[in-house]
Protein backbone atom coordinates (compact mmCIF):
# COMPACT_ATOMS: atom_id res chain seq x y z
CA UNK A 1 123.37 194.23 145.69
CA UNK A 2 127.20 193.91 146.23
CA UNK A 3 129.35 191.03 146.62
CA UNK A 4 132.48 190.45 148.72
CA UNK A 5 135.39 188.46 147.20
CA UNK A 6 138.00 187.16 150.10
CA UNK A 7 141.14 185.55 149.19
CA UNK A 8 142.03 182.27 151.29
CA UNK A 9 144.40 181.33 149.26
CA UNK A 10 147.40 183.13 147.55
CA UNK A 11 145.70 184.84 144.68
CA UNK A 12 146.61 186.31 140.99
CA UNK A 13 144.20 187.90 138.54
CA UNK A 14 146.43 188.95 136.26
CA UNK A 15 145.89 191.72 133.67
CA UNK A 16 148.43 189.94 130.76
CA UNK A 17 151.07 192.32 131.99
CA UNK A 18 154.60 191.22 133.81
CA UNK A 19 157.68 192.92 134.81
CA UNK A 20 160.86 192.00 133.51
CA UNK A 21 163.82 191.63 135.19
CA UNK A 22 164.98 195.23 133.93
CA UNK A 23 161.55 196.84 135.08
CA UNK A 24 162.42 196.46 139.16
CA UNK A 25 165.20 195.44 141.33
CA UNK A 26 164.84 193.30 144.38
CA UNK A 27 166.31 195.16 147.42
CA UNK A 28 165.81 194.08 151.21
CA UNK A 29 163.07 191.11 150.62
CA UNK A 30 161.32 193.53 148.53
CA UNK A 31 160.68 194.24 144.35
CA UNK A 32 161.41 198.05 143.44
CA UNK A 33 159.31 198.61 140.35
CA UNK A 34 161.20 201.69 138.33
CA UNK A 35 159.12 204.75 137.43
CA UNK A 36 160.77 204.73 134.11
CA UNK A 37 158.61 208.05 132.82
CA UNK A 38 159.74 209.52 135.51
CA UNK A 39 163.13 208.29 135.44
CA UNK A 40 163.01 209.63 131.64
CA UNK A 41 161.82 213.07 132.66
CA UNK A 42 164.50 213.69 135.08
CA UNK A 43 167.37 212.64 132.74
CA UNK A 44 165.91 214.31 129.67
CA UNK A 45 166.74 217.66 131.01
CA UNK A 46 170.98 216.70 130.64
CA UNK A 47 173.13 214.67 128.76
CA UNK A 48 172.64 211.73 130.57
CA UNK A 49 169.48 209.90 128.66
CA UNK A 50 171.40 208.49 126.27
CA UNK A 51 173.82 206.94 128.86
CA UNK A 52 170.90 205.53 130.67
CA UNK A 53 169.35 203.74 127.44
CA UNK A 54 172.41 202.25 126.94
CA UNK A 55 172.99 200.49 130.18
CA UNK A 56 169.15 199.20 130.30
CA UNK A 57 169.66 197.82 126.94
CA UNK A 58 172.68 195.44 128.22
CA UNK A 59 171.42 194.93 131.15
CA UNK A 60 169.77 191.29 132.05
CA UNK A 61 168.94 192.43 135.70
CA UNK A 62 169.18 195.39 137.29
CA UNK A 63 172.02 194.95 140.44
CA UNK A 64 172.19 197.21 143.62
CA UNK A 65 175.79 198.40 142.93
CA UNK A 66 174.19 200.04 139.50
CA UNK A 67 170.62 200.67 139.84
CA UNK A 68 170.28 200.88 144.07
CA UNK A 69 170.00 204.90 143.42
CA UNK A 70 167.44 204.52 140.95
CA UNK A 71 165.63 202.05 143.29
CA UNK A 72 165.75 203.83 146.53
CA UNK A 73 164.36 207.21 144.57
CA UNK A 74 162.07 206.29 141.61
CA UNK A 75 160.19 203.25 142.56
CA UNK A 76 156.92 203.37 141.07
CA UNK A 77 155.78 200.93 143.71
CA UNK A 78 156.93 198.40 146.01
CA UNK A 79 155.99 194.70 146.43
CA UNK A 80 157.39 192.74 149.62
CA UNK A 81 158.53 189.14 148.90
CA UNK A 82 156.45 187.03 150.60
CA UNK A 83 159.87 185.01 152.70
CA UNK A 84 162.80 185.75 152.69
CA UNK A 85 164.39 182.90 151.29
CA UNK A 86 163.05 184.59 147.62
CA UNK A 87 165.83 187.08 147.34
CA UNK A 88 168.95 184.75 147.10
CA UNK A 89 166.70 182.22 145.13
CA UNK A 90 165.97 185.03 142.53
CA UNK A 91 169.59 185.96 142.64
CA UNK A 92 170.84 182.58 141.46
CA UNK A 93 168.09 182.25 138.71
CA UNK A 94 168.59 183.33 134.99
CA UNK A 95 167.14 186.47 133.39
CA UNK A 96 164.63 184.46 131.57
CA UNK A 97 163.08 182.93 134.52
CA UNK A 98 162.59 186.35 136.77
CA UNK A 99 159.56 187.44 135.13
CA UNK A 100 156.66 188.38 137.65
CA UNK A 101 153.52 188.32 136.48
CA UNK A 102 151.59 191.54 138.05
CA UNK A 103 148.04 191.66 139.43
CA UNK A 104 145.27 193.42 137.77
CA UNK A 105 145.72 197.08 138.32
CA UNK A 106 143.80 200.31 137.72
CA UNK A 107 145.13 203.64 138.98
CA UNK A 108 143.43 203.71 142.08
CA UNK A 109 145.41 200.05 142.91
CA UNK A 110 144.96 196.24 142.86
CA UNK A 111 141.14 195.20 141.17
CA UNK A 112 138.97 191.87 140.81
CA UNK A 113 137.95 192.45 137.31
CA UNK A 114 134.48 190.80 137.33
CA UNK A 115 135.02 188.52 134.20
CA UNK A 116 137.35 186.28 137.10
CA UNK A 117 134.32 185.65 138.95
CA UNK A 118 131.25 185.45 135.85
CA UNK A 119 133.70 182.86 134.29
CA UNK A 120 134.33 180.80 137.90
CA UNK A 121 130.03 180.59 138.15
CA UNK A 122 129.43 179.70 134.47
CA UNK A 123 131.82 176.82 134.58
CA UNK A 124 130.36 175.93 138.07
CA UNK A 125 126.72 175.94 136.52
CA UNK A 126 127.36 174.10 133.19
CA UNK A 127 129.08 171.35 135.88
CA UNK A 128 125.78 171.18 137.74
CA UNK A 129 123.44 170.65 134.60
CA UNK A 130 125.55 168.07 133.07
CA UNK A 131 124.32 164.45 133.20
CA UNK A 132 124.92 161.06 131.90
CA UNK A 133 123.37 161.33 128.82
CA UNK A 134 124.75 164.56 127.48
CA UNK A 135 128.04 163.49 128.16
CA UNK A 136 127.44 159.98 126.51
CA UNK A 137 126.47 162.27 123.09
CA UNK A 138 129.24 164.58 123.40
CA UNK A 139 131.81 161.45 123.70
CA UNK A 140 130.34 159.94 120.53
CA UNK A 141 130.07 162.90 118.31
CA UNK A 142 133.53 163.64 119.37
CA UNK A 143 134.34 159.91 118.77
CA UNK A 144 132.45 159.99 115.53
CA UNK A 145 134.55 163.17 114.31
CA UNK A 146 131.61 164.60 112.57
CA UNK A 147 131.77 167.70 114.46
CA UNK A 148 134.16 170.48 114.77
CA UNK A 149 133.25 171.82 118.13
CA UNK A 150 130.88 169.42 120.09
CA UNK A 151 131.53 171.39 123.36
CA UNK A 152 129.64 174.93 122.56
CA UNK A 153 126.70 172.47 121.97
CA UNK A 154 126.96 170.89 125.03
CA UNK A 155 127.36 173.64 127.16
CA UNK A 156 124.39 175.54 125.37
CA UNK A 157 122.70 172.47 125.96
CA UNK A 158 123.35 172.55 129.66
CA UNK A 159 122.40 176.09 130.48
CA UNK A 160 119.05 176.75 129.01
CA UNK A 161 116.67 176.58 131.59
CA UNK A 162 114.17 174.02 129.51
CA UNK A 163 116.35 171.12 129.07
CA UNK A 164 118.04 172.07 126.30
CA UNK A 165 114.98 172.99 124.10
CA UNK A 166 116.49 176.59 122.52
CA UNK A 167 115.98 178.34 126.06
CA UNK A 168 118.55 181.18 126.35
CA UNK A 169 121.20 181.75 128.69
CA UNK A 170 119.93 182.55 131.92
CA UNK A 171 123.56 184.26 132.64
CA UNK A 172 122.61 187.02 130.56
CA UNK A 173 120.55 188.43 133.44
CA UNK A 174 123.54 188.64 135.19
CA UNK A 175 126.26 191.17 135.40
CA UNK A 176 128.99 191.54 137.53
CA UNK A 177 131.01 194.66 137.72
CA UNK A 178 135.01 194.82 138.62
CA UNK A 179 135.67 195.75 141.87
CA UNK A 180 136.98 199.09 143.27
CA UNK A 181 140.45 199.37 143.42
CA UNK A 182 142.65 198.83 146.14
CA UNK A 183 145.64 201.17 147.09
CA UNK A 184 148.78 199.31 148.14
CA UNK A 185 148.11 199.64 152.15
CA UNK A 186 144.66 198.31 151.42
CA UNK A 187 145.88 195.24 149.38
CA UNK A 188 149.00 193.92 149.94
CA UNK A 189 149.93 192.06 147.37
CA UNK A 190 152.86 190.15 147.49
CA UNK A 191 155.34 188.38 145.41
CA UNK A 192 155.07 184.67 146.02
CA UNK A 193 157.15 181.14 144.79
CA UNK A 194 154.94 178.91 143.02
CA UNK A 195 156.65 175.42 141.24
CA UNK A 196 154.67 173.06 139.70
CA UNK A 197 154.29 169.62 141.36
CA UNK A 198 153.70 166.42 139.19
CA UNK A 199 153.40 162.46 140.33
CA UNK A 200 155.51 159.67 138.39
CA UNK A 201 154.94 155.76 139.02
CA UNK A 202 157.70 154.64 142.09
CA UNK A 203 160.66 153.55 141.63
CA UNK A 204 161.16 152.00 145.28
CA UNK A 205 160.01 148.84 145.75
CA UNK A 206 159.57 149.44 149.25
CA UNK A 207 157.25 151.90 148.68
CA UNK A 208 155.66 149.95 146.29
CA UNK A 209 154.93 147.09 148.68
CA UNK A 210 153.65 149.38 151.14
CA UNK A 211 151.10 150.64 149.09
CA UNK A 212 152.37 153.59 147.94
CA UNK A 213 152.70 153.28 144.16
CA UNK A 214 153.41 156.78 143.11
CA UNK A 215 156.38 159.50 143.84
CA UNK A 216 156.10 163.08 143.80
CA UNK A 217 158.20 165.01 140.86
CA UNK A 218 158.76 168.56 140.41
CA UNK A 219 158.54 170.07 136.63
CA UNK A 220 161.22 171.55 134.83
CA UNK A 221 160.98 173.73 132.13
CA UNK A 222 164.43 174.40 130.54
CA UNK A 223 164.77 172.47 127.08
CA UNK A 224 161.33 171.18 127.81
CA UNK A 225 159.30 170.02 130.87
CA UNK A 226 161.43 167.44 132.54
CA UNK A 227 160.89 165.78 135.50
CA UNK A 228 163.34 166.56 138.65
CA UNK A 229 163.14 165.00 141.78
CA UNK A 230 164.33 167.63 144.03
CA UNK A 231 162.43 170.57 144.50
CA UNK A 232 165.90 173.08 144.06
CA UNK A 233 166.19 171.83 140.55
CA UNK A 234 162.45 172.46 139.48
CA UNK A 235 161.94 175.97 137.76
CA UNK A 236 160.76 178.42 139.82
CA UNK A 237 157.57 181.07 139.25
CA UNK A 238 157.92 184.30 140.70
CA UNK A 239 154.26 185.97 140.80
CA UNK A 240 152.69 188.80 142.18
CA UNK A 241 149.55 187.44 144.53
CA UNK A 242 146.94 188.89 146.55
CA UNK A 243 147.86 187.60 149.93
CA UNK A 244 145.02 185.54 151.94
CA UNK A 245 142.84 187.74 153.91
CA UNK A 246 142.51 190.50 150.93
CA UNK A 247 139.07 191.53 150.03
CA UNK A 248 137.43 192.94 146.87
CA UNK A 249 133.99 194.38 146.69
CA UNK A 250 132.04 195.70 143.92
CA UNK A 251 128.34 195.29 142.25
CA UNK A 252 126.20 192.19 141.48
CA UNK A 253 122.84 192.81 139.61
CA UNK A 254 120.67 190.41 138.60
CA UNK A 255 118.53 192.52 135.96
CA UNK A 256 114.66 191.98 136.76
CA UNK A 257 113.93 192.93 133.32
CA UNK A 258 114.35 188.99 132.22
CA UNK A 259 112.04 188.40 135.31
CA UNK A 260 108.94 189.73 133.62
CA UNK A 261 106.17 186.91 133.06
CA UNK A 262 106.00 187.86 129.30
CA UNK A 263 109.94 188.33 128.87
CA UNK A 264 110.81 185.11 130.61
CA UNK A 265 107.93 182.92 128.88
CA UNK A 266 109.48 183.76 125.40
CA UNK A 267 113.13 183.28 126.57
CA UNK A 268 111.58 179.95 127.90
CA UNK A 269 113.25 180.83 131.62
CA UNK A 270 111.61 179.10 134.65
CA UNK A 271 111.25 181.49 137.63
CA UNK A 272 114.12 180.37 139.76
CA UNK A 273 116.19 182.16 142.20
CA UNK A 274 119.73 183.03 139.99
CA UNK A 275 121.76 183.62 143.13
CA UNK A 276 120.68 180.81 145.23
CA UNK A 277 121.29 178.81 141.87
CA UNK A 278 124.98 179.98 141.09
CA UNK A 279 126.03 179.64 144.66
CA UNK A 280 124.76 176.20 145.13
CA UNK A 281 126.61 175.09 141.77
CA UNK A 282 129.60 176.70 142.85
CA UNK A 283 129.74 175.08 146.03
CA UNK A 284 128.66 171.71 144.16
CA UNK A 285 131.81 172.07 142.09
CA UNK A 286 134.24 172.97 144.28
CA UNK A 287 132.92 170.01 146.62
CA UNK A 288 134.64 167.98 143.22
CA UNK A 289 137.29 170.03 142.63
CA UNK A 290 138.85 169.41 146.25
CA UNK A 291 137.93 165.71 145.97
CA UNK A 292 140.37 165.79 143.36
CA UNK A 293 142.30 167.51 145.20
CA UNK A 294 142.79 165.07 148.30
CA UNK A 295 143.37 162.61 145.60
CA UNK A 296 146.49 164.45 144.12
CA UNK A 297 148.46 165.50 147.87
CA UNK A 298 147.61 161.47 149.06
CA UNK A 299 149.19 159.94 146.28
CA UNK A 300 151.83 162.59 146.70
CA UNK A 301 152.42 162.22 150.14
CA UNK A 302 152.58 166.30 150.69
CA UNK A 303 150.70 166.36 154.16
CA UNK A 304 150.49 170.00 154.18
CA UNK A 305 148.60 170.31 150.78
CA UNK A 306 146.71 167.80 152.20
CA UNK A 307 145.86 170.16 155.45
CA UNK A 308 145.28 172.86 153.06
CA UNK A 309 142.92 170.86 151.03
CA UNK A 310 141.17 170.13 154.19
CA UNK A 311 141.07 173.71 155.77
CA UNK A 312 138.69 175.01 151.94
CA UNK A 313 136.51 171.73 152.41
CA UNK A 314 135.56 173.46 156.25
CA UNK A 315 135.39 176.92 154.51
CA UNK A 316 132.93 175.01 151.97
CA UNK A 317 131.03 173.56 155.02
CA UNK A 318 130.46 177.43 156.47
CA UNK A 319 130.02 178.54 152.90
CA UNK A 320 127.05 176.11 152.43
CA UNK A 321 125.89 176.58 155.61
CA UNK A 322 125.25 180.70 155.63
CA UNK A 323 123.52 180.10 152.44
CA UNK A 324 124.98 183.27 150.68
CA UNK A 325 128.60 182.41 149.99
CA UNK A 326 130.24 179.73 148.02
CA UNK A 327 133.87 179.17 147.05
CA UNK A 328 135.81 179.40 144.15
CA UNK A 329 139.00 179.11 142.07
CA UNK A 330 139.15 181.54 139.54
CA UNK A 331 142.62 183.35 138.18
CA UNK A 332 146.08 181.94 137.63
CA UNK A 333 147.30 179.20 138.38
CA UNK A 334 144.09 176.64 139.17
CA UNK A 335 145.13 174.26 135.87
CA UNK A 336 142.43 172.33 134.14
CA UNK A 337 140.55 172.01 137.45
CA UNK A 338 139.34 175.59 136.98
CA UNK A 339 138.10 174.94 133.53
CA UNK A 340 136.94 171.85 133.35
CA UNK A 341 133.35 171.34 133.65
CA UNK A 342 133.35 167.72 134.98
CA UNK A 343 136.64 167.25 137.24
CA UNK A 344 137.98 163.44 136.17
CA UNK A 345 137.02 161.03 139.59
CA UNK A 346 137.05 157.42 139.25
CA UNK A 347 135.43 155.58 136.27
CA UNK A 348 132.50 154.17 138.30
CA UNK A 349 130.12 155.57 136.97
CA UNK A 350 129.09 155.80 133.14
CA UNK A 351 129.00 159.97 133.25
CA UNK A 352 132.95 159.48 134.00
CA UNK A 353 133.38 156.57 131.73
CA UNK A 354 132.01 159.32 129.04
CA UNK A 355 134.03 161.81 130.06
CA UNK A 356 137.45 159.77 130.08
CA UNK A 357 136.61 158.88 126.42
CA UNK A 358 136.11 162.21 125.48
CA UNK A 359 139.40 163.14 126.66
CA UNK A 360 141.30 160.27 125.63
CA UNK A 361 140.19 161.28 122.36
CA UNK A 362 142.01 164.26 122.49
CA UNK A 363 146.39 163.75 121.70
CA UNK A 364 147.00 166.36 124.28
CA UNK A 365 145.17 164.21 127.48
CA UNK A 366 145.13 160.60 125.81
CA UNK A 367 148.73 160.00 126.67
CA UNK A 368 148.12 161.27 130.32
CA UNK A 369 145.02 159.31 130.74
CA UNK A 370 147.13 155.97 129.51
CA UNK A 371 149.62 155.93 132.33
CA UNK A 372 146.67 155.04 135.10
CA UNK A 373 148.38 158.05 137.22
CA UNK A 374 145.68 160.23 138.93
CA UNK A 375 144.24 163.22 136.47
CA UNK A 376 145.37 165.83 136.15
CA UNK A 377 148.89 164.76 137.50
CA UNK A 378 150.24 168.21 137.78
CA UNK A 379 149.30 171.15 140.15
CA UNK A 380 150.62 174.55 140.59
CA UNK A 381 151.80 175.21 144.09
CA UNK A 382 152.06 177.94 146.20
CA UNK A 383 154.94 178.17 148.59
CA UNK A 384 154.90 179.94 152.01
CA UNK A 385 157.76 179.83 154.60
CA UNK A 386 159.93 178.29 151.93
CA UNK A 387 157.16 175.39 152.22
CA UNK A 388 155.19 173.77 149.43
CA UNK A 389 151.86 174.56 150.93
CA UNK A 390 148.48 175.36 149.34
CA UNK A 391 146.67 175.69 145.76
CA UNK A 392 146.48 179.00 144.30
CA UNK A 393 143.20 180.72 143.46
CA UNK A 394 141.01 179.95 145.99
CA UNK A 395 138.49 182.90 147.01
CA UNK A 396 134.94 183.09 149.23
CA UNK A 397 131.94 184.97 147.55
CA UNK A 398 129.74 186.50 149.56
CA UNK A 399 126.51 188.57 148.29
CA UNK A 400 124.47 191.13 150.29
């Protein structure tokens, strides 16, 4: 079998690697990423190498007066900027800021590696196997202090297909390969503006009275994260994204060796359909995840993430519907949404009540959790058309 990954949202799968601001030059809405071994070759034949080292060395960015040669004639590659808007807006922005982090690339081009997607469905499938109870434990062995790492039990707990009773993993009889890679016509990645978005309690009374107790705030890294209130003065992400509409494709086996009678009666595996069970958690979770979602653009009062957040909840409704897709978030940029196993709703019911203790017992989240703003407050946003407009991250699987 194969599966088909579709992007519907900006999205990066990054491979750790980034360019720096002396590794490409933006010329006509566009990054020019040097060939530097190439660029080496050439001026190793004459006296000129030295020169060149020099110049990179002081240089913070590389400026079309100095480097637009270099650019026109030994760019590696080429990445359009997704408006046009980006190229002043990089221009004005420090050195330390105009790092791009790159998409996952092979030499044959832009690649899913399959980890991005195995990691999306285990999440997805420890979500659908929690329940009251095991979170109720977890909260008061974490509250109790006793042990070190209460989660790995948890989630062992929640995927062994006897109810926790020392079955094994049933991912194991899963693998999912990387995808084939994608030459630059094929996938055309782009470099997008992300910022991150965050919601403080009003300061308008007005607003207040009308029922709309919360303002949207935009973060701020330099000298710490600080809250702005204009969008300009928020710090800016410059990334490298697979652009909506990009596909990856690439293997999905489901090894019947663990389907044996004898082989899954000592694993202690029920004989259950793997696929039909991933895709159904997946869809299960992102169902929560955009829940959250429409929580976070409300109390913001951003209509278009809100139109975004509505356009994935109909791609969830088709997704459900064909019976072999389901959506995910997987890569950069999806926050603790994309890692969390039990998105944070309201505390009405005692699964959530367990859950909000378990993080409030945690420094990092307690302080966020005591304001009584919705959780997480913060999202990563994509920009498009100079526009805060959708979530990053957001892809359909499809198996045939």
């Amino acid at each position: 079998m194969n599966y088909r990954v579709e992007c519907i949202t900006p999205v990066l799968v990054s491979d750790g690697n980034s360019l720096s601001p002396i590794d490409y030059m933006v010329w006509k809405d566009q990054i020019n990423v040097l060939d530097q071994r190439k660029i080496f070759r050439l001026l190793a034949r004459g006296p000129r190498l030295d020169g060149y080292l020099l110049q990179v060395k002081k240089a913070q960015k590389l400026d079309f007066a100095s480097w637009g040669g270099f650019a026109q004639n030994f760019a590696g590659r080429r990445i359009a900027l997704e408006h046009a808007s980006l190229t002043p807006l990089w221009e004005r922005q420090p050195a330390e800021l105009c790092h791009i982090a790159t998409f996952a690339r092979t030499q044959e081009g832009s690649y899913l590696p399959g980890s991005a997607l195995r990691g999306a469905l285990r999440t997805a499938l420890v979500s659908s196997r929690l329940d009251e109870k095991s979170l109720g434990q977890a909260a008061e062995l974490i509250e109790a202090g006793g042990v070190r790492r209460p989660g790995e039990g948890l989630e062992q707990r929640a995927l062994a297909t006897d109810g926790g009773r020392g079955g094994h993993d049933p991912m194991k009889a899963l693998a999912i390969g990387d995808s084939a890679g994608l030459s630059a016509a094929a996938s055309p990645t782009r470099v997008y503006l992300a910022r991150v978005a965050s919601l403080a309690e009003s300061r308008d009374p007005k607003a207040q009275a009308a029922g709309r107790p919360y303002s949207l705030v935009w973060k701020q890294a330099r000298g710490g994260s600080v809250e702005a209130r204009r969008i300009e003065d928020s710090t800016p992400l410059f990334v490298e994204m697979a652009a909506p509409g990009t596909a990856f494709t690439g293997a999905w086996t489901e090894r019947a060796f663990y389907r044996r009678g004898e082989v899954r009666h000592q694993l202690r595996w029920r004989d259950q359909d793997l696929r039909k069970l991933l895709l159904d958690a997946a869809n299960g979770y992102a169902a929560k995840a955009l829940a959250v979602h429409r929580i976070f653009a409300a109390a913001a009062g951003m209509p278009m993430l809100g139109q975004a957040v509505e356009a994935l909840e109909a791609e969830l409704s088709s997704a459900r519907a064909a019976g072999n897709r389901c959506l995910l978030s997987i890569g950069w940029g999806g926050g603790l949404l994309s890692k969390s196993v039990w998105p944070l709703l309201e505390a009405t019911t005692e699964a959530e009540q367990s859950h909000r203790r378990i993080l409030a017992a945690q420094n990092v989240w307690a302080r966020a959790l005591r304001t009584g703003l919705p959780f997480p407050k913060t999202r990563r946003l994509v920009f498009t058309g100079g526009q805060p407009s959708t979530l990053p991250g957001w892809v359909r699987l499809e198996i045939s």
